[in-house]
Protein backbone atom coordinates (compact mmCIF):
# COMPACT_ATOMS: atom_id res chain seq x y z
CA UNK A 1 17.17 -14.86 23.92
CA UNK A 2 16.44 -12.76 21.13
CA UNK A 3 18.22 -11.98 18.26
CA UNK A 4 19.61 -8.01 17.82
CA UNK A 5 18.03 -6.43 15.11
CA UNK A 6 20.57 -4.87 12.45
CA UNK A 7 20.07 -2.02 10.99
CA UNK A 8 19.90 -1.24 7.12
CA UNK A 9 23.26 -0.85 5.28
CA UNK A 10 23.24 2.50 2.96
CA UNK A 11 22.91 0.33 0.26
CA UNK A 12 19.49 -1.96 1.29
CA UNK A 13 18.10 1.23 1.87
CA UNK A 14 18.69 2.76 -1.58
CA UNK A 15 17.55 -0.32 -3.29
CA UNK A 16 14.20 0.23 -1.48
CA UNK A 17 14.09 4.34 -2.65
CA UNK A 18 15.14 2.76 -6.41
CA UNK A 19 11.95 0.24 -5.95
CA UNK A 20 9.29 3.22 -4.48
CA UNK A 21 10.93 5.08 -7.04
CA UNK A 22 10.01 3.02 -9.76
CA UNK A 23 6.44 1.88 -8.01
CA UNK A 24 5.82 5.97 -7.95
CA UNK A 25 6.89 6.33 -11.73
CA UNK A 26 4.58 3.31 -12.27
CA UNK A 27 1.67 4.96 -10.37
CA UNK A 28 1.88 8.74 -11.99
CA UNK A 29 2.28 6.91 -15.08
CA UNK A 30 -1.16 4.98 -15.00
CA UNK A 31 -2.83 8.81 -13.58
CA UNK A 32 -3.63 11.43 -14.78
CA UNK A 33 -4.22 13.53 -12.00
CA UNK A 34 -0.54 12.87 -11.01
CA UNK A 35 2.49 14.02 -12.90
CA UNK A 36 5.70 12.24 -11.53
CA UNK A 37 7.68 15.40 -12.33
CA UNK A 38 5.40 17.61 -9.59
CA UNK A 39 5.33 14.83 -6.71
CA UNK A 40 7.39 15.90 -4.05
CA UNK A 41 8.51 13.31 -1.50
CA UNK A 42 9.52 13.93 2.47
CA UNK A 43 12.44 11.65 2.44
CA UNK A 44 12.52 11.72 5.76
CA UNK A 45 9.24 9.83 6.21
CA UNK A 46 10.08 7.62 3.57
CA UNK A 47 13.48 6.55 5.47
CA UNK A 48 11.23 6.10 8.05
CA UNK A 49 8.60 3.94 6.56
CA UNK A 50 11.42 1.50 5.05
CA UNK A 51 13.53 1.19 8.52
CA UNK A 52 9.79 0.56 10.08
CA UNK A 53 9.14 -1.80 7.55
CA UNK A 54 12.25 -3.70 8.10
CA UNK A 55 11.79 -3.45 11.49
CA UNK A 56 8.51 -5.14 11.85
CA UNK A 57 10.24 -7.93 9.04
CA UNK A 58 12.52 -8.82 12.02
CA UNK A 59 9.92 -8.73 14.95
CA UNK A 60 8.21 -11.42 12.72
CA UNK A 61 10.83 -13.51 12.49
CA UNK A 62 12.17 -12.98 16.02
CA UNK A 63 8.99 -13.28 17.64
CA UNK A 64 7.05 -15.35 15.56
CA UNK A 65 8.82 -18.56 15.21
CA UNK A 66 11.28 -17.08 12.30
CA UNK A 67 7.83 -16.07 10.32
CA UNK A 68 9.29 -15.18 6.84
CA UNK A 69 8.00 -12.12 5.89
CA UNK A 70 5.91 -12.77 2.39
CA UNK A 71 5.92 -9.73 0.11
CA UNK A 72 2.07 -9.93 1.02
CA UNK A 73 2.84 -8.66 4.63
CA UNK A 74 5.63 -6.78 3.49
CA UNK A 75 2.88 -4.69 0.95
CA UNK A 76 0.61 -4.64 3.58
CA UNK A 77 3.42 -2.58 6.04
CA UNK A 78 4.23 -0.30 3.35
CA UNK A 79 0.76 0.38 2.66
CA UNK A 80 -0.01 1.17 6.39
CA UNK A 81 2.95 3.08 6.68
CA UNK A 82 2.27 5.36 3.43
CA UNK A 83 -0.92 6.30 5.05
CA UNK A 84 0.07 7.05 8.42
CA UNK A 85 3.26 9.13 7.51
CA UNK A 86 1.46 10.51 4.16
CA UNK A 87 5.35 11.60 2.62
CA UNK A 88 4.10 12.35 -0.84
CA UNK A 89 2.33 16.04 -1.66
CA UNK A 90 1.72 17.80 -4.81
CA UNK A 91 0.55 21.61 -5.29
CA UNK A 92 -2.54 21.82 -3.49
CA UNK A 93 -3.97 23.57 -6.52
CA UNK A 94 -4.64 20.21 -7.90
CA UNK A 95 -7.99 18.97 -6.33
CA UNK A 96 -6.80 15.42 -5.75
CA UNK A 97 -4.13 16.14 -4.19
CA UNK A 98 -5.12 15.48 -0.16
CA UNK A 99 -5.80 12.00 -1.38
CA UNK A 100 -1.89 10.99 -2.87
CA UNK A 101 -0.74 8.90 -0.39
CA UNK A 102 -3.95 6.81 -0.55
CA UNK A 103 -3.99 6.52 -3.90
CA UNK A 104 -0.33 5.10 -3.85
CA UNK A 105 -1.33 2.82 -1.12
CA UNK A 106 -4.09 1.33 -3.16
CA UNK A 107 -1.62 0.98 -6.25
CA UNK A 108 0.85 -1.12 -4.20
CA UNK A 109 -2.08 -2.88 -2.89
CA UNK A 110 -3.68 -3.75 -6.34
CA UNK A 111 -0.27 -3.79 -7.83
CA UNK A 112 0.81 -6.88 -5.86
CA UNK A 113 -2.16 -8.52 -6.95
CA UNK A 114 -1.98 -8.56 -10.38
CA UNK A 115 1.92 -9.23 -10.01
CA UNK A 116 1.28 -13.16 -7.90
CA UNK A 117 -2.38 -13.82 -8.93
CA UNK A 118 -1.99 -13.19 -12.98
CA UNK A 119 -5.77 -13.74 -13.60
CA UNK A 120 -6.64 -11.23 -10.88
CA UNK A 121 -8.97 -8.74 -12.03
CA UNK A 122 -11.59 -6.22 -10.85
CA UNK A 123 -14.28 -8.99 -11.49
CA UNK A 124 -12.57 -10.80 -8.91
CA UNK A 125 -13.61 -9.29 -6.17
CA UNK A 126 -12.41 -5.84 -6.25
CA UNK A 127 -14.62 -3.67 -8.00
CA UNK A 128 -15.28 0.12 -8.60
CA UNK A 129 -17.41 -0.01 -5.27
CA UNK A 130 -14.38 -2.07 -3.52
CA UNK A 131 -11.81 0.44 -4.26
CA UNK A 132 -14.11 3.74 -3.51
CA UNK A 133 -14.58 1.73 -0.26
CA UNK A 134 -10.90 1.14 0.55
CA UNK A 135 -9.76 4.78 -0.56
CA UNK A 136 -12.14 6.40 1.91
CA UNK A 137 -11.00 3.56 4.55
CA UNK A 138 -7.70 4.26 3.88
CA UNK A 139 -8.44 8.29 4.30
CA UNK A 140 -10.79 8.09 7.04
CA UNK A 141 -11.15 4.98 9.20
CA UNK A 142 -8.24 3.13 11.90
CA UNK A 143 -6.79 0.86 10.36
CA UNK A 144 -3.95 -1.18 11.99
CA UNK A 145 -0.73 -3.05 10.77
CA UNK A 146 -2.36 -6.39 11.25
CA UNK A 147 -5.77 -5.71 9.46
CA UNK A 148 -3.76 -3.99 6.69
CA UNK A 149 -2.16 -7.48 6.87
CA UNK A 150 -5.14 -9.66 7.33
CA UNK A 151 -6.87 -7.75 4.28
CA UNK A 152 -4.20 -8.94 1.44
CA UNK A 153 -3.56 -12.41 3.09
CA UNK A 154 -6.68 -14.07 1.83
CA UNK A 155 -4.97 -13.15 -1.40
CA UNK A 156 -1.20 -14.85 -0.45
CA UNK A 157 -3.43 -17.85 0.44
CA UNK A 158 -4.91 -18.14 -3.51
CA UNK A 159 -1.56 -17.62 -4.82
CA UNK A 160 -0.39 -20.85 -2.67
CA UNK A 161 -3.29 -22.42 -3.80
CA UNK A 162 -2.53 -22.33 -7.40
CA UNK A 163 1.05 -22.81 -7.23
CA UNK A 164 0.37 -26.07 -5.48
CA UNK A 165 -2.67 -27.57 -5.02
CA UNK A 166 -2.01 -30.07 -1.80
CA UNK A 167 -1.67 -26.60 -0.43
């Protein structure tokens, strides 16, 4: 009926530490409040937000007509994921750091935009007022999988749009 879902080799999974790893070096790099050197990391959250993430990549396709998983929805996962299991701290003594993991949600978030849609920017629709309104979303409102989803879709769709325009 279904297909069983296999899990991650070693490997897969430390290609996906290398790539956080390199988003998070990314991320400190364009803050100041956030020196790579003093994030710490639960790596057992973050093996659990990439098996969770692969997970829901094969309920897609199992369950969803073999739905490919865009790196849009993929994004979107990791982005719910980072909030919900917040793995990333820094001394408390820094003031901004309760707010980390939202922070490095919104920088995959806006990262993946400006990778697929090369003339996004903040005059396109997400402004000062759009990310203040996401960051406290992201701290204090439910949000699910599929509206994390639903949010950077709209976005997928524009990229399809340019790419080919009988889309």
């Amino acid at each position: 009926m279904s297909e069983k879902y296999k899990w991650m080799t070693e490997q897969e999974f430390m290609e996906e530490i290398s790539d956080l790893d390199k988003l998070l070096h990314d991320f400190c790099d364009s803050s100041d409040l956030y020196p790579y050197e003093s994030v710490k990391a639960n790596i057992n959250a973050l093996r659990d937000i990439i098996v969770r993430v692969h997970k829901r990549k094969h309920y897609f396709k199992v369950f969803h007509n073999e739905m490919i998983t865009s790196e849009y929805k993929e994004t979107a996962l990791y982005c719910y994921w980072f909030l919900k299991l917040r793995p990333f701290w820094i001394d408390v003594s820094n003031t901004s750091s309760e707010r980390i993991n939202e922070k490095f949600a919104l920088h995959l978030y806006i990262s993946l935009l400006k990778k697929y849609n090369g003339d996004f920017s903040e005059e396109d629709g997400i402004n000062r007022l759009h990310i203040r309104e996401l960051l406290y979303s992201f701290r204090f409102r439910d949000i699910t999988k599929e509206s994390m989803i639903l949010m950077l879709e709209p976005y997928y769709y524009e990229y399809l749009k340019k790419k080919d325009a009988t889309f």
